[in-house]
C-alpha atoms as a PDB file:
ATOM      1  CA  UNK A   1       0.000   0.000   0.000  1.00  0.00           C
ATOM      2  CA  UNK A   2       1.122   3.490  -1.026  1.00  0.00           C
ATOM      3  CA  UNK A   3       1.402   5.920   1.749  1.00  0.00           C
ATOM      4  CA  UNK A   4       1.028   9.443   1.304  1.00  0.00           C
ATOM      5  CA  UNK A   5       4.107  11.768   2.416  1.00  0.00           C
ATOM      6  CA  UNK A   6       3.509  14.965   2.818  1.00  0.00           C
ATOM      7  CA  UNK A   7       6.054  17.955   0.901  1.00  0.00           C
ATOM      8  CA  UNK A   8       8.046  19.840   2.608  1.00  0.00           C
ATOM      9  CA  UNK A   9       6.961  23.000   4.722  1.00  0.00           C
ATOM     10  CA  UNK A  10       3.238  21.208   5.599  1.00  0.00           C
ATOM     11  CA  UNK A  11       1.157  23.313   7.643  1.00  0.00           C
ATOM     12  CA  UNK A  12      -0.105  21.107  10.309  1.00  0.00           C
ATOM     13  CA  UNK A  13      -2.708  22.152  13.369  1.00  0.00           C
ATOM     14  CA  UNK A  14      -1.990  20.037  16.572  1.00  0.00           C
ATOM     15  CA  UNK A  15      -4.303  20.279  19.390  1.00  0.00           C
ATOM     16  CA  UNK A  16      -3.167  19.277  23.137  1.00  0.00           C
ATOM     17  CA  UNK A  17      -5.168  19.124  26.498  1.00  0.00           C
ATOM     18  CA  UNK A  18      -3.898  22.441  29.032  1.00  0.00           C
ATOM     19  CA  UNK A  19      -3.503  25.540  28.408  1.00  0.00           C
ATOM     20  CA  UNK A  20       0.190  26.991  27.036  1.00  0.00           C
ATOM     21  CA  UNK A  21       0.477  30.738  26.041  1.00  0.00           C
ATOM     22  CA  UNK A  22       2.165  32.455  23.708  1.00  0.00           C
ATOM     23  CA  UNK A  23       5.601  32.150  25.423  1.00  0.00           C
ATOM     24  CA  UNK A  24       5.743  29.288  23.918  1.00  0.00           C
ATOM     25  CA  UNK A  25       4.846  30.089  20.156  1.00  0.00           C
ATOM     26  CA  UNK A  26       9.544  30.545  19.638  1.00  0.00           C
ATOM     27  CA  UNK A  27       9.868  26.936  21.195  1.00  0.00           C
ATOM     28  CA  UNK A  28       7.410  25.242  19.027  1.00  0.00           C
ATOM     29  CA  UNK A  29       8.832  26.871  15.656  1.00  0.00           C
ATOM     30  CA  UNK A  30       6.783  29.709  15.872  1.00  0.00           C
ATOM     31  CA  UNK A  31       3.513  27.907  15.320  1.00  0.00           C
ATOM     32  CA  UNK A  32       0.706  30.286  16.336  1.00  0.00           C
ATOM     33  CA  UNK A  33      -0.530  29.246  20.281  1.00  0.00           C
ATOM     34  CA  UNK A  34      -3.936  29.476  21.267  1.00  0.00           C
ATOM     35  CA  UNK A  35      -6.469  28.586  23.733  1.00  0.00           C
ATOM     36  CA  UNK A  36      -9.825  27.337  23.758  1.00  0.00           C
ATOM     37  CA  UNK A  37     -11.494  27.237  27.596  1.00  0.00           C
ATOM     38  CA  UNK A  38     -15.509  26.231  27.852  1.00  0.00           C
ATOM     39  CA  UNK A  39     -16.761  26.183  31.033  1.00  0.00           C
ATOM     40  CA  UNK A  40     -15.393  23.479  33.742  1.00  0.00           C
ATOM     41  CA  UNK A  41     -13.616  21.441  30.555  1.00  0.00           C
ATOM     42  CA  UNK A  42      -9.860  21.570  30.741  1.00  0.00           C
ATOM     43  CA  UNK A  43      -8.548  24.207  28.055  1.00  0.00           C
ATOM     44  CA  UNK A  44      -7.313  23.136  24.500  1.00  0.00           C
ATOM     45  CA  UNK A  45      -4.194  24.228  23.167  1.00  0.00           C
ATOM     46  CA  UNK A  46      -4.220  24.444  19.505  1.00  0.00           C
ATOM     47  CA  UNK A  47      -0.713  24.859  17.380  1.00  0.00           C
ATOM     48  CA  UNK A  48      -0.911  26.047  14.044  1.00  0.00           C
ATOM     49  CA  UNK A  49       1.913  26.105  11.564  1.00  0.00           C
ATOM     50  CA  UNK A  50       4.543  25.355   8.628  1.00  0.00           C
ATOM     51  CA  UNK A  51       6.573  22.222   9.623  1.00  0.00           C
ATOM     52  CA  UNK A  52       9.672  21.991   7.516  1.00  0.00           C
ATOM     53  CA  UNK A  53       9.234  17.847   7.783  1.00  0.00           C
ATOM     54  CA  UNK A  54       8.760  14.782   8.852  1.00  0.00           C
ATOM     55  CA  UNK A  55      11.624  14.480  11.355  1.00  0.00           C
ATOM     56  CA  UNK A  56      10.672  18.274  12.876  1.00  0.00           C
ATOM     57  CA  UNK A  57       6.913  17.207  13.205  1.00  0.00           C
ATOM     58  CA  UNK A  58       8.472  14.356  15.148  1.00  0.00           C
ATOM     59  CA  UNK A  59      10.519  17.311  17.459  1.00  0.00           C
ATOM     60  CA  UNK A  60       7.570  19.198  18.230  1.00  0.00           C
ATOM     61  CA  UNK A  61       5.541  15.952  19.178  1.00  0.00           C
ATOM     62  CA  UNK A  62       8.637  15.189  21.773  1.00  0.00           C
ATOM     63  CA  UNK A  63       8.418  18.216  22.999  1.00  0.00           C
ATOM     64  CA  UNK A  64       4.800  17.881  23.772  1.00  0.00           C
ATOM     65  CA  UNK A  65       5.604  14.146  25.014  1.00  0.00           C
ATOM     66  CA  UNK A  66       8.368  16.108  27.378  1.00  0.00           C
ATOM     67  CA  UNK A  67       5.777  18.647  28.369  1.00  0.00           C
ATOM     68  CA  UNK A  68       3.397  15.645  29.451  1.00  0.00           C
ATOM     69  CA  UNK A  69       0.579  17.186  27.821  1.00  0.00           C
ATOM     70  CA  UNK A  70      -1.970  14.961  26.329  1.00  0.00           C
ATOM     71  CA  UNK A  71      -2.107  14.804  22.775  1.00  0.00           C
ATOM     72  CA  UNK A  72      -5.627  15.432  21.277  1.00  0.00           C
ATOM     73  CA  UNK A  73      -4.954  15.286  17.383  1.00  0.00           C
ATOM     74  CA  UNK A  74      -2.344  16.234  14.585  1.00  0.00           C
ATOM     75  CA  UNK A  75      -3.862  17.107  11.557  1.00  0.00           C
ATOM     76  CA  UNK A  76      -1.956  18.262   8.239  1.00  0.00           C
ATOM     77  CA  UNK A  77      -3.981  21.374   6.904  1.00  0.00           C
ATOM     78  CA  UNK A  78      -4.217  23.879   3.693  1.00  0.00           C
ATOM     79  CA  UNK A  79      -3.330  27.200   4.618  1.00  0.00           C
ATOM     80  CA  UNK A  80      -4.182  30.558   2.247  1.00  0.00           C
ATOM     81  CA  UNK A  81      -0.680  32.381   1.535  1.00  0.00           C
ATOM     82  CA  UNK A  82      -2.379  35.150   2.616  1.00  0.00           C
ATOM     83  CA  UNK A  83      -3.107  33.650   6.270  1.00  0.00           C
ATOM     84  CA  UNK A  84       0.383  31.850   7.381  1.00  0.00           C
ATOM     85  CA  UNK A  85       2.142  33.992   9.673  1.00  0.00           C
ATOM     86  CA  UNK A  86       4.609  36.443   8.758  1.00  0.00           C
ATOM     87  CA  UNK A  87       3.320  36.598   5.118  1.00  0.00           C
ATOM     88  CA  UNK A  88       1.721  40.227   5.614  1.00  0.00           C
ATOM     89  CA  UNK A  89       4.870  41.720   5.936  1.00  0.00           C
ATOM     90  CA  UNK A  90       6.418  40.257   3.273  1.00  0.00           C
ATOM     91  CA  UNK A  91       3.591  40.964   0.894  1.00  0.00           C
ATOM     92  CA  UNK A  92       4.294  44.878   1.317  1.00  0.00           C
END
């Protein structure tokens, strides 16, 4: 069976139980942070951003492993140009 591997610089959103702030945004590879808190349910950390490849995907997931969070899902999404982070300022 053919598996499908991904091209370099995939954009990838990975969500985590607990709540991490921005701080963090530099260790992660500057993947955007943010939080998601309803109610009396334990707040979702969701990390959006290019990963260069497979082996760095694998870093970031370590460093979640290290952080003892609990992994919620990793899913490889299409992001507009327009919408990735930094891209506004190189546009002008």
């Amino acid at each position: 069976m053919k598996q499908s591997n991904p091209g370099p610089g995939s954009d990838y959103q990975i969500k985590v139980q607990g709540k991490l702030d921005e701080k963090w945004s530099d260790w992660f590879g500057a993947m955007t942070v943010t939080v998601q808190s309803e109610g009396s349910d334990a707040p979702i950390t969701t990390l959006i951003g290019t990963v260069a490849d497979q082996s760095a995907l694998r870093g970031i997931l370590t460093k979640i492993w290290d952080l003892n969070l609990t992994l919620i899902s990793v899913t490889r999404i299409e992001i507009d140009c327009k919408d990735r982070p930094g891209q506004k300022e190189k546009d002008k």
